[in-house]
C-alpha atoms as a PDB file:
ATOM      1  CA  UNK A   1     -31.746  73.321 -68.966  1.00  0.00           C
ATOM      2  CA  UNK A   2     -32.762  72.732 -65.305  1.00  0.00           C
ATOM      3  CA  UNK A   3     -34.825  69.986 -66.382  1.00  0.00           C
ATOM      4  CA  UNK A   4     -31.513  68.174 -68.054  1.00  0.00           C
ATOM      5  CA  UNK A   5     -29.706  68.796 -64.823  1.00  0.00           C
ATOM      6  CA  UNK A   6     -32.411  67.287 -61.962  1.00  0.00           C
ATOM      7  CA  UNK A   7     -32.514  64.481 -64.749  1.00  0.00           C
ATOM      8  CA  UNK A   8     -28.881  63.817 -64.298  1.00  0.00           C
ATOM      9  CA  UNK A   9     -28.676  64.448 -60.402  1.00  0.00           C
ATOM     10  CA  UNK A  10     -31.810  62.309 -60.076  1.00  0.00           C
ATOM     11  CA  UNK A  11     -30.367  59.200 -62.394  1.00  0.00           C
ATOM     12  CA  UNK A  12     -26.957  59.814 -60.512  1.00  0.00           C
ATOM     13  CA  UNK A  13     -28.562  58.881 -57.282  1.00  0.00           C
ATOM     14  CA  UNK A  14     -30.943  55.941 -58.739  1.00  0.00           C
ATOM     15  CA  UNK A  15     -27.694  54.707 -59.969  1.00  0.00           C
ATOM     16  CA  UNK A  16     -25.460  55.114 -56.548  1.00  0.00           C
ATOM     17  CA  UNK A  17     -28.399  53.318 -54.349  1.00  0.00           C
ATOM     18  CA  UNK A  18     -28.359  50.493 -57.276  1.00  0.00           C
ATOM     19  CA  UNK A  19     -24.607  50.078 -56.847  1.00  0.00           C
ATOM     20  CA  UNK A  20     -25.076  50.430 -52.897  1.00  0.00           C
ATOM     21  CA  UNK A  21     -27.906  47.783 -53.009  1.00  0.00           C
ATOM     22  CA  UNK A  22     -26.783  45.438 -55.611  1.00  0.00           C
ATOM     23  CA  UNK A  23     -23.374  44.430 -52.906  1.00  0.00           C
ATOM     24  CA  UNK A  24     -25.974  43.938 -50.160  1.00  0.00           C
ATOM     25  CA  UNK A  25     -28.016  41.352 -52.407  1.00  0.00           C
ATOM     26  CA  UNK A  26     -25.428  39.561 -54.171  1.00  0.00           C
ATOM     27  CA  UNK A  27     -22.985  39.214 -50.352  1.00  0.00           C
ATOM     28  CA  UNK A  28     -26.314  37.350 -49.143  1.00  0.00           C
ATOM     29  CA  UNK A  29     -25.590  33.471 -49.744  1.00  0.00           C
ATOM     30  CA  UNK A  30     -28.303  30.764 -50.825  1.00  0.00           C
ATOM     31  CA  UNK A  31     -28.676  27.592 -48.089  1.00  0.00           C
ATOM     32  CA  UNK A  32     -27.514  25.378 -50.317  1.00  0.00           C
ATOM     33  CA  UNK A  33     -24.444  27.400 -52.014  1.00  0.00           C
ATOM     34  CA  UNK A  34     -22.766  26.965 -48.498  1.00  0.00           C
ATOM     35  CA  UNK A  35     -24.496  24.568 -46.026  1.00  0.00           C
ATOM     36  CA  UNK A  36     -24.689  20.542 -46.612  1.00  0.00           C
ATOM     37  CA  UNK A  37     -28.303  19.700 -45.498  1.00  0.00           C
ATOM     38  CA  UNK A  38     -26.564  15.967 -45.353  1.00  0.00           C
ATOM     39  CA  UNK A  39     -24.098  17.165 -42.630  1.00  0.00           C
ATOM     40  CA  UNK A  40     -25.960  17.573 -39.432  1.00  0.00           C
ATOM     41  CA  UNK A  41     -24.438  18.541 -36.438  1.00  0.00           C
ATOM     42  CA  UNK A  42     -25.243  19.485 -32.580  1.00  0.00           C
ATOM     43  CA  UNK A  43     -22.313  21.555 -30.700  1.00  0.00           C
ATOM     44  CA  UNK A  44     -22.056  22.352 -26.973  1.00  0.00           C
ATOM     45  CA  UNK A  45     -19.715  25.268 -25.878  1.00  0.00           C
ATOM     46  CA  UNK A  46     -19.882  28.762 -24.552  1.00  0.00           C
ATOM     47  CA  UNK A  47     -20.428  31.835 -26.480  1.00  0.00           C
ATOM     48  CA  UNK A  48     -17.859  34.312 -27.050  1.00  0.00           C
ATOM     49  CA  UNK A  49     -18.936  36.986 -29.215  1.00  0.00           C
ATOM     50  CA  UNK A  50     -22.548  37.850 -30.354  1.00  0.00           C
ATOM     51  CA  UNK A  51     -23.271  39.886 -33.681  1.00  0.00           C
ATOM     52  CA  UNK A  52     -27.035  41.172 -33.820  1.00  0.00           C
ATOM     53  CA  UNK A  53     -26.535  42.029 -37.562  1.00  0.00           C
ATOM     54  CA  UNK A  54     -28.526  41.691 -41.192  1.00  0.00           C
ATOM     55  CA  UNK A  55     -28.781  39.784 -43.379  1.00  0.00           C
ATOM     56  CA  UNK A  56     -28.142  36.844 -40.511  1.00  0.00           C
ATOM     57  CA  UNK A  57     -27.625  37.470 -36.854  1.00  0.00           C
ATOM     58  CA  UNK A  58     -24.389  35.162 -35.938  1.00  0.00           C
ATOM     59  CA  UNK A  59     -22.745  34.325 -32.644  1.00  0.00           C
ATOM     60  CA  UNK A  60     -19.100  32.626 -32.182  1.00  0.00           C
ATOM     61  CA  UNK A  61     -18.709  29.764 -29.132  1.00  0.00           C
ATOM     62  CA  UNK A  62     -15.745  27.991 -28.210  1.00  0.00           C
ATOM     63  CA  UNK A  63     -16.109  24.096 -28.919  1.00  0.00           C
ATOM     64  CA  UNK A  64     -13.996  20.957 -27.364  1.00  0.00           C
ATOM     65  CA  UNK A  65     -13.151  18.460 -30.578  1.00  0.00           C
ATOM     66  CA  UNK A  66     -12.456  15.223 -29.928  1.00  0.00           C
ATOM     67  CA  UNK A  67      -8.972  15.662 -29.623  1.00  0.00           C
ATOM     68  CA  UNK A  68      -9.424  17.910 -26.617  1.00  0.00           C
ATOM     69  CA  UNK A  69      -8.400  21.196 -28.796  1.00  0.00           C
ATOM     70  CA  UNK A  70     -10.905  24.039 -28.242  1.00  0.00           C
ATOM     71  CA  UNK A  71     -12.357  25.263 -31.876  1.00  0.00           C
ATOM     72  CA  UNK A  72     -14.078  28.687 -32.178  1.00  0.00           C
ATOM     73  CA  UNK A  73     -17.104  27.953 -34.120  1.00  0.00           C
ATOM     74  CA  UNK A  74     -19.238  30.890 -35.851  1.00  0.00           C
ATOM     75  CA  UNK A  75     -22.742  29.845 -35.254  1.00  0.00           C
ATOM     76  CA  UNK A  76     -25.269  31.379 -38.677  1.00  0.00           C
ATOM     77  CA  UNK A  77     -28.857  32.155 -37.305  1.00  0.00           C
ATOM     78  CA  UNK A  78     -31.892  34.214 -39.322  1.00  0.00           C
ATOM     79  CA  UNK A  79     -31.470  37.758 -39.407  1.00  0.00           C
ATOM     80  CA  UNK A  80     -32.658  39.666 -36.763  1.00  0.00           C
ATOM     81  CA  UNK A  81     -35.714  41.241 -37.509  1.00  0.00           C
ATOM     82  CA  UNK A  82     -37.039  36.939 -37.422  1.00  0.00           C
ATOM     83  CA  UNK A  83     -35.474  36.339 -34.792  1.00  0.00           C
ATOM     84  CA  UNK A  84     -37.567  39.092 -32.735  1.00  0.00           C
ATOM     85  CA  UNK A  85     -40.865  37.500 -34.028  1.00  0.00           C
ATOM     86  CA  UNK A  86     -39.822  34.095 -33.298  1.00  0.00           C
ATOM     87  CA  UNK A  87     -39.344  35.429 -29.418  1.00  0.00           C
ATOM     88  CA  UNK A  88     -35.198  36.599 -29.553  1.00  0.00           C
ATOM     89  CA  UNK A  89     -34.165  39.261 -28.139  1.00  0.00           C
ATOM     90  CA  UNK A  90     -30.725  40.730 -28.181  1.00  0.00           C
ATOM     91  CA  UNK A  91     -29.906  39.951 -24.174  1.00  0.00           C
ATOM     92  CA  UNK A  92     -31.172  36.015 -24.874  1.00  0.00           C
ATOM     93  CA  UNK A  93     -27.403  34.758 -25.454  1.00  0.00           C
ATOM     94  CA  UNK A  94     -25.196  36.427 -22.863  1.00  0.00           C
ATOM     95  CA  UNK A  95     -21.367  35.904 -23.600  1.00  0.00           C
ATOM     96  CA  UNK A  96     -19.869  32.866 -21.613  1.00  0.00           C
ATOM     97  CA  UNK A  97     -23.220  31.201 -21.604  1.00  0.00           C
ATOM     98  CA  UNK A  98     -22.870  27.393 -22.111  1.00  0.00           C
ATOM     99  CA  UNK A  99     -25.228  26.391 -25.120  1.00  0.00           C
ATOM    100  CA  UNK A 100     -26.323  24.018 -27.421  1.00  0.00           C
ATOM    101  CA  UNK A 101     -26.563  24.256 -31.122  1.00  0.00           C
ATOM    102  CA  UNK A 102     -27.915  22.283 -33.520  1.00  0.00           C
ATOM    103  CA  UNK A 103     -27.882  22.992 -37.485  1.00  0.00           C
ATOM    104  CA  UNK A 104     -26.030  22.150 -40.650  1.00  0.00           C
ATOM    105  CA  UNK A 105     -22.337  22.130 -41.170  1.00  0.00           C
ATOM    106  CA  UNK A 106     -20.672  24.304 -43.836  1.00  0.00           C
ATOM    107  CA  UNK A 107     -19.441  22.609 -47.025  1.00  0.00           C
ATOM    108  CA  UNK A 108     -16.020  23.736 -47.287  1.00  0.00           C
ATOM    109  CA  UNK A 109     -15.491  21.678 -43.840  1.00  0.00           C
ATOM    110  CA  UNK A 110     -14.920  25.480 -41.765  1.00  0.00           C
ATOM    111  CA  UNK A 111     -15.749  25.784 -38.673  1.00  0.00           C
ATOM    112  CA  UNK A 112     -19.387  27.156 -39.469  1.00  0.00           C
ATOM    113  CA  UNK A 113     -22.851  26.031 -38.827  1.00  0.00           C
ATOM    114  CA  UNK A 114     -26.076  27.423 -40.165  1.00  0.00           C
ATOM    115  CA  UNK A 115     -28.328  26.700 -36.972  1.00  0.00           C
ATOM    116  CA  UNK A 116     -31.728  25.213 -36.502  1.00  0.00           C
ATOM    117  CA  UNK A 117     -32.376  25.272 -32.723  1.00  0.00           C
ATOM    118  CA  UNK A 118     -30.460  26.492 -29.887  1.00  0.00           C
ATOM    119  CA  UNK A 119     -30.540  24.949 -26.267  1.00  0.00           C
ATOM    120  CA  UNK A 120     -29.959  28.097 -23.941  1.00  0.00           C
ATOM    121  CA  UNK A 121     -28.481  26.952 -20.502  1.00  0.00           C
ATOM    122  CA  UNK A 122     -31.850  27.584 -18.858  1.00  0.00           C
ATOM    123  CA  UNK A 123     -32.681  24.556 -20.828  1.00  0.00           C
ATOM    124  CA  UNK A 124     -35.105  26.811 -23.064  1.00  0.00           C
ATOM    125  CA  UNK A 125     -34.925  25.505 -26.633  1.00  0.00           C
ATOM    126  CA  UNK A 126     -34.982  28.532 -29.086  1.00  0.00           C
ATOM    127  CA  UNK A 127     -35.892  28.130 -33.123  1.00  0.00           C
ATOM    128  CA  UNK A 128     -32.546  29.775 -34.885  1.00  0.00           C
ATOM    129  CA  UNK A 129     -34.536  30.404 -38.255  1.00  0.00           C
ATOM    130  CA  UNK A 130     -32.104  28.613 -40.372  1.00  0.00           C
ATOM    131  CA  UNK A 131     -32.496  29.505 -43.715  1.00  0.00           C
ATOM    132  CA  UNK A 132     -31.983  25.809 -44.844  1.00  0.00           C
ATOM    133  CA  UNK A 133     -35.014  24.993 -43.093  1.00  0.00           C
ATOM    134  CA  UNK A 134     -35.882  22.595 -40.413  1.00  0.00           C
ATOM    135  CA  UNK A 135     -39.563  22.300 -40.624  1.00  0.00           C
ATOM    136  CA  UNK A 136     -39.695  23.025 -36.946  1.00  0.00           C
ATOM    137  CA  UNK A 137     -41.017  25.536 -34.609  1.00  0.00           C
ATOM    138  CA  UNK A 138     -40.536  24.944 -31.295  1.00  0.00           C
END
């Protein structure tokens, strides 16, 4: 009898941390599924909200279009634990900071960009880890 029930409480948690992990896996997005490799793009603006967060660190930054409007754009980078090896930390972009992004716009023609390098305004050029690829480390 005790056997039966640590069987059950044991395949009751195995199955909770599937369902639990399973949302985490399947909310992560391929490269292609939402980025146009064809679509390049570099933005200049200043950042307005940072999110150090898995599975990709992201940061928002208010861009001029050619009409003059100001768009906020949500900038995609790799997810944080990369970022730290390729030299990040999480003080690197400051909100307000004037930077430069470059990367690949999003499909569906939103205001998103999975980045590839970012130009901090000390002029240091920073590897975003885009997930689409770039080829580049600087």
């Amino acid at each position: 009898m005790k056997k039966n029930a640590a069987f059950s409480i044991a395949t009751a948690i195995v199955l909770v941390l599937i369902s639990v992990y399973s949302s985490t896996v399947l909310a992560h997005h391929s490269f292609a599924a939402q980025y146009d490799r064809n679509k390049p793009a570099t933005l200049n603006g200043a950042v307005t909200k940072i999110d150090w967060i898995n599975p990709h660190a992201r940061f928002f930054m208010d861009v001029r279009d050619a009409s003059g409007k100001v768009v906020n754009w949500e900038i995609e980078l790799a997810a944080p634990a990369m970022l730290l090896r390729r030299g990040w930390t999480r003080n690197d972009l400051k909100v307000g900071e004037a930077v430069t992004v470059s990367g690949s716009l999003a499909k569906d023609g939103s205001s998103l960009l999975n980045a590839t390098s970012v130009v901090l305004s000390d002029g240091k050029k920073v590897f975003a880890g885009s997930s689409g690829g770039d080829g580049q480390n600087p």
